[in-house]
C-alpha atoms as a PDB file:
ATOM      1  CA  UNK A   1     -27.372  22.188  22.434  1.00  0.00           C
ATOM      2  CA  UNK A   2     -29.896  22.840  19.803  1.00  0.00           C
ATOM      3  CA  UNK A   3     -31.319  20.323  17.590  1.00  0.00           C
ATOM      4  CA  UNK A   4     -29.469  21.333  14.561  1.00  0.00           C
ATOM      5  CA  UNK A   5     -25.785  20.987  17.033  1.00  0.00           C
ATOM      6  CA  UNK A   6     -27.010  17.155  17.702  1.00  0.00           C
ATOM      7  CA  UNK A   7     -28.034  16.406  14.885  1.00  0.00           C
ATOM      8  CA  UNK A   8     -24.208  17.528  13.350  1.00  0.00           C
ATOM      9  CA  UNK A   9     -22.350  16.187  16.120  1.00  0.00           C
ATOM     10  CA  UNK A  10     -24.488  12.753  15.464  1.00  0.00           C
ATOM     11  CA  UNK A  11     -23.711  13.422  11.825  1.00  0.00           C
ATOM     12  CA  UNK A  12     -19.718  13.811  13.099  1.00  0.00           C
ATOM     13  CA  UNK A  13     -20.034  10.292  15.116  1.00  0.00           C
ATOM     14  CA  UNK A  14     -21.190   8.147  11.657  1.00  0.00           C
ATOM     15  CA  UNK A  15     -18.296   9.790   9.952  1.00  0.00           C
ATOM     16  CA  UNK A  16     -15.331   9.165  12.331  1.00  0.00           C
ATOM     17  CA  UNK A  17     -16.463   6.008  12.752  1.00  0.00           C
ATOM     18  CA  UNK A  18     -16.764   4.792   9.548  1.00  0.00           C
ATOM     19  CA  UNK A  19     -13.603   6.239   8.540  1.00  0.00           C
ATOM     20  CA  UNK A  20     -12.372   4.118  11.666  1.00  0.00           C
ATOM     21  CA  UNK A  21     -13.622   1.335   9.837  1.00  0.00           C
ATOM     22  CA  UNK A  22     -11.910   2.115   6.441  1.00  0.00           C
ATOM     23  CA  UNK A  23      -8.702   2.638   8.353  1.00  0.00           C
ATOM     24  CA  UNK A  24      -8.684  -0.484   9.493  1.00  0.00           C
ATOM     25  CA  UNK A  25      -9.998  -2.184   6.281  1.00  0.00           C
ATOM     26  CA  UNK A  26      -6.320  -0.230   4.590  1.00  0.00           C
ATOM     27  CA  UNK A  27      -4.315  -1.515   7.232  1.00  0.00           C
ATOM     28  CA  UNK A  28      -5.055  -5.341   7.160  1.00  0.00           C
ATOM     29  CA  UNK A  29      -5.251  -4.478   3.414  1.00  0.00           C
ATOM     30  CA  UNK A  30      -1.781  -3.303   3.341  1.00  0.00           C
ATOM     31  CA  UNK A  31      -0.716  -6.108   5.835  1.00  0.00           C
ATOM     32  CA  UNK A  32      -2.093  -8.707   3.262  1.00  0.00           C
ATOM     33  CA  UNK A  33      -0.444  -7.251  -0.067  1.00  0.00           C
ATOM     34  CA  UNK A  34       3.158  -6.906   2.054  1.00  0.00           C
ATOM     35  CA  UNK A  35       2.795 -10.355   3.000  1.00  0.00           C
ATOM     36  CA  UNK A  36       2.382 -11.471  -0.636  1.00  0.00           C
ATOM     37  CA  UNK A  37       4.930  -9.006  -1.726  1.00  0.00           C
ATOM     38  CA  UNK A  38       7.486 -10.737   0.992  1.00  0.00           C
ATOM     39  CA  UNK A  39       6.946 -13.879  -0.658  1.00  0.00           C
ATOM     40  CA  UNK A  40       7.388 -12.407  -4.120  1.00  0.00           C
ATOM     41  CA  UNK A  41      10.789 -11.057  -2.786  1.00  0.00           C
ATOM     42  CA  UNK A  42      11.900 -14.390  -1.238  1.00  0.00           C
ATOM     43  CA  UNK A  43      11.272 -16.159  -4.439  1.00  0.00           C
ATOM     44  CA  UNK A  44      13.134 -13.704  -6.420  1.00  0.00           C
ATOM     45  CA  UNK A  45      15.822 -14.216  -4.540  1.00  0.00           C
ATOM     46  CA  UNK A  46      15.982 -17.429  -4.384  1.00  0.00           C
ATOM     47  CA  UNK A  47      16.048 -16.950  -8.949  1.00  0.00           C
ATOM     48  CA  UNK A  48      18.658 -14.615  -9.036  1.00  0.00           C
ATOM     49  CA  UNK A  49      16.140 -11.952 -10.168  1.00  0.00           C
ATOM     50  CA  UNK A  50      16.389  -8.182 -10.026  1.00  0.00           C
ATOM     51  CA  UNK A  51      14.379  -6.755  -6.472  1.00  0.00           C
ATOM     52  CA  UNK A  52      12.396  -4.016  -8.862  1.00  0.00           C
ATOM     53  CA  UNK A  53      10.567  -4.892 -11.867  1.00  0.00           C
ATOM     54  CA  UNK A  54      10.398  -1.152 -13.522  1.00  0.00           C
ATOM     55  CA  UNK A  55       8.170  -2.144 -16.345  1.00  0.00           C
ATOM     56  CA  UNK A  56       5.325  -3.576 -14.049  1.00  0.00           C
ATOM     57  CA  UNK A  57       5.926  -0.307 -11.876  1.00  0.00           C
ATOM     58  CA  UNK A  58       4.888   1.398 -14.476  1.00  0.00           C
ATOM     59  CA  UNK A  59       2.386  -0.671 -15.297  1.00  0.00           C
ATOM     60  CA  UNK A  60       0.791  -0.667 -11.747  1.00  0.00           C
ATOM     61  CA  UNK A  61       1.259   3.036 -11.221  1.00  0.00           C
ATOM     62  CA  UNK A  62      -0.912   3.632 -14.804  1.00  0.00           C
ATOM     63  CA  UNK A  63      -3.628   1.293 -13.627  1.00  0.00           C
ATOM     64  CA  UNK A  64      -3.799   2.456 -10.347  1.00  0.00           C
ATOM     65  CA  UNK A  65      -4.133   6.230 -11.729  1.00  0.00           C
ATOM     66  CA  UNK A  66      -6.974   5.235 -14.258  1.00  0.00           C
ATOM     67  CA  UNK A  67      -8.786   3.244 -10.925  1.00  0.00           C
ATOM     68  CA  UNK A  68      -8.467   6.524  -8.917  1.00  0.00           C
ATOM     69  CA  UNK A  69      -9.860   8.971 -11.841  1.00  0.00           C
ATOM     70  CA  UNK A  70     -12.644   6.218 -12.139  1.00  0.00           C
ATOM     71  CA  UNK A  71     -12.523   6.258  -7.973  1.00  0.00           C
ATOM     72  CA  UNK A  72     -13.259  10.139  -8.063  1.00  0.00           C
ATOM     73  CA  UNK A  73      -9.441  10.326  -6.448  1.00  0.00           C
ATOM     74  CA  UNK A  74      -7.243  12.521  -7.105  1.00  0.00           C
ATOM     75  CA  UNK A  75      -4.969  10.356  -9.595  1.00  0.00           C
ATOM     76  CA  UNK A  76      -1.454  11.946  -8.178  1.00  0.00           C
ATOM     77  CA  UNK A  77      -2.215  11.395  -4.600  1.00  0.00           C
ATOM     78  CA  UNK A  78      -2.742   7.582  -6.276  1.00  0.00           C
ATOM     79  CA  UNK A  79       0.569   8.009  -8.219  1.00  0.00           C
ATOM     80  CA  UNK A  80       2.450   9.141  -4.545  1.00  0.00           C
ATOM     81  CA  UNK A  81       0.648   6.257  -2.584  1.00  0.00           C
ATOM     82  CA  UNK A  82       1.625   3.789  -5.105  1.00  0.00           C
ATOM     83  CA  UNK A  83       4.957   4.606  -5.347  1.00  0.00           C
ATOM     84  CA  UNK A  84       5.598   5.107  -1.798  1.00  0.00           C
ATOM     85  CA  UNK A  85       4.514   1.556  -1.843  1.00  0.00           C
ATOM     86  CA  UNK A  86       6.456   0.472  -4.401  1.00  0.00           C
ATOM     87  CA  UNK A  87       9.421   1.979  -2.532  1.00  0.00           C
ATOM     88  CA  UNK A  88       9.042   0.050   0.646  1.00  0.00           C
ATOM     89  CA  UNK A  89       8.415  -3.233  -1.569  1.00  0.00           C
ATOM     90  CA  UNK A  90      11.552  -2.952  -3.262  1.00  0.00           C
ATOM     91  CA  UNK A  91      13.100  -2.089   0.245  1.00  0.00           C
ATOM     92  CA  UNK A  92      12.209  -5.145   1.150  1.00  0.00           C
ATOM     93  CA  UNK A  93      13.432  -7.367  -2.139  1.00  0.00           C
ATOM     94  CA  UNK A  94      16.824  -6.329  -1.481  1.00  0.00           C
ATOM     95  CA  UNK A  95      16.979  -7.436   2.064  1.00  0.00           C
ATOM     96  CA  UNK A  96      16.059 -10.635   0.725  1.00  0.00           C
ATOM     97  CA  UNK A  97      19.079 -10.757  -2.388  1.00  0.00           C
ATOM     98  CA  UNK A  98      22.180 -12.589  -1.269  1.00  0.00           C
ATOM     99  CA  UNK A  99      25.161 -10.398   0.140  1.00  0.00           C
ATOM    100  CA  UNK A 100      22.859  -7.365   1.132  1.00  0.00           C
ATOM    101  CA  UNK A 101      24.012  -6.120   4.672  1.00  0.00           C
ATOM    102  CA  UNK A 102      20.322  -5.588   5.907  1.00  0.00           C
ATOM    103  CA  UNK A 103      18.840  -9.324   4.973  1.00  0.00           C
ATOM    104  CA  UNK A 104      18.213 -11.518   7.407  1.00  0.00           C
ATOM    105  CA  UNK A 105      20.275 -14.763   8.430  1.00  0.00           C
ATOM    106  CA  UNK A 106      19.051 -17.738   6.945  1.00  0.00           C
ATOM    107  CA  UNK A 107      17.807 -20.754   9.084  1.00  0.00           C
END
């Protein structure tokens, strides 16, 4: 190898490993906001209160877009990430609303 090869493939090694580091960083992230997002749908259930919130998804999907032009990302990957994860949140309300099929039997 020549000294320009291992000096790239050291390069290669900081890089993969710090993005190991960030994935894990988004994955306990992710765990932590769907635990608080469980406990947001719980307690709306427990109100009577709709599983989706459109007006603070909008809300959320605007800030989020401003953070990622401020971020240097690009704002509609932001947009699709959010709302993906807006998706799976509401998902989850509903199997916490009385009489949906998919919720899960209280003690």
């Amino acid at each position: 190898m020549t000294d320009a090869t291992t000096r790239a493939a050291s390069l290669l090694a900081e890089h993969r490993a710090s993005i190991d580091r960030l994935d894990a960083v988004l994955v306990y992230t992710l765990a932590e906001r769907f635990a608080h997002t469980q406990a947001v749908g719980k307690l709306k259930a427990q109100h009577d209160l709709p599983p989706s919130d459109p007006e603070r998804e909008a809300t959320q999907i605007a800030r989020l877009e401003r953070m990622a032009v401020e971020a240097g990302l690009d704002p509609d990957f932001a947009k699709k990430f959010l709302g993906f994860v807006i998706e799976e949140v509401i998902r989850h309300h509903r199997r916490h609303q009385p009489g949906d099929a998919t919720s899960p039997a209280q003690p």
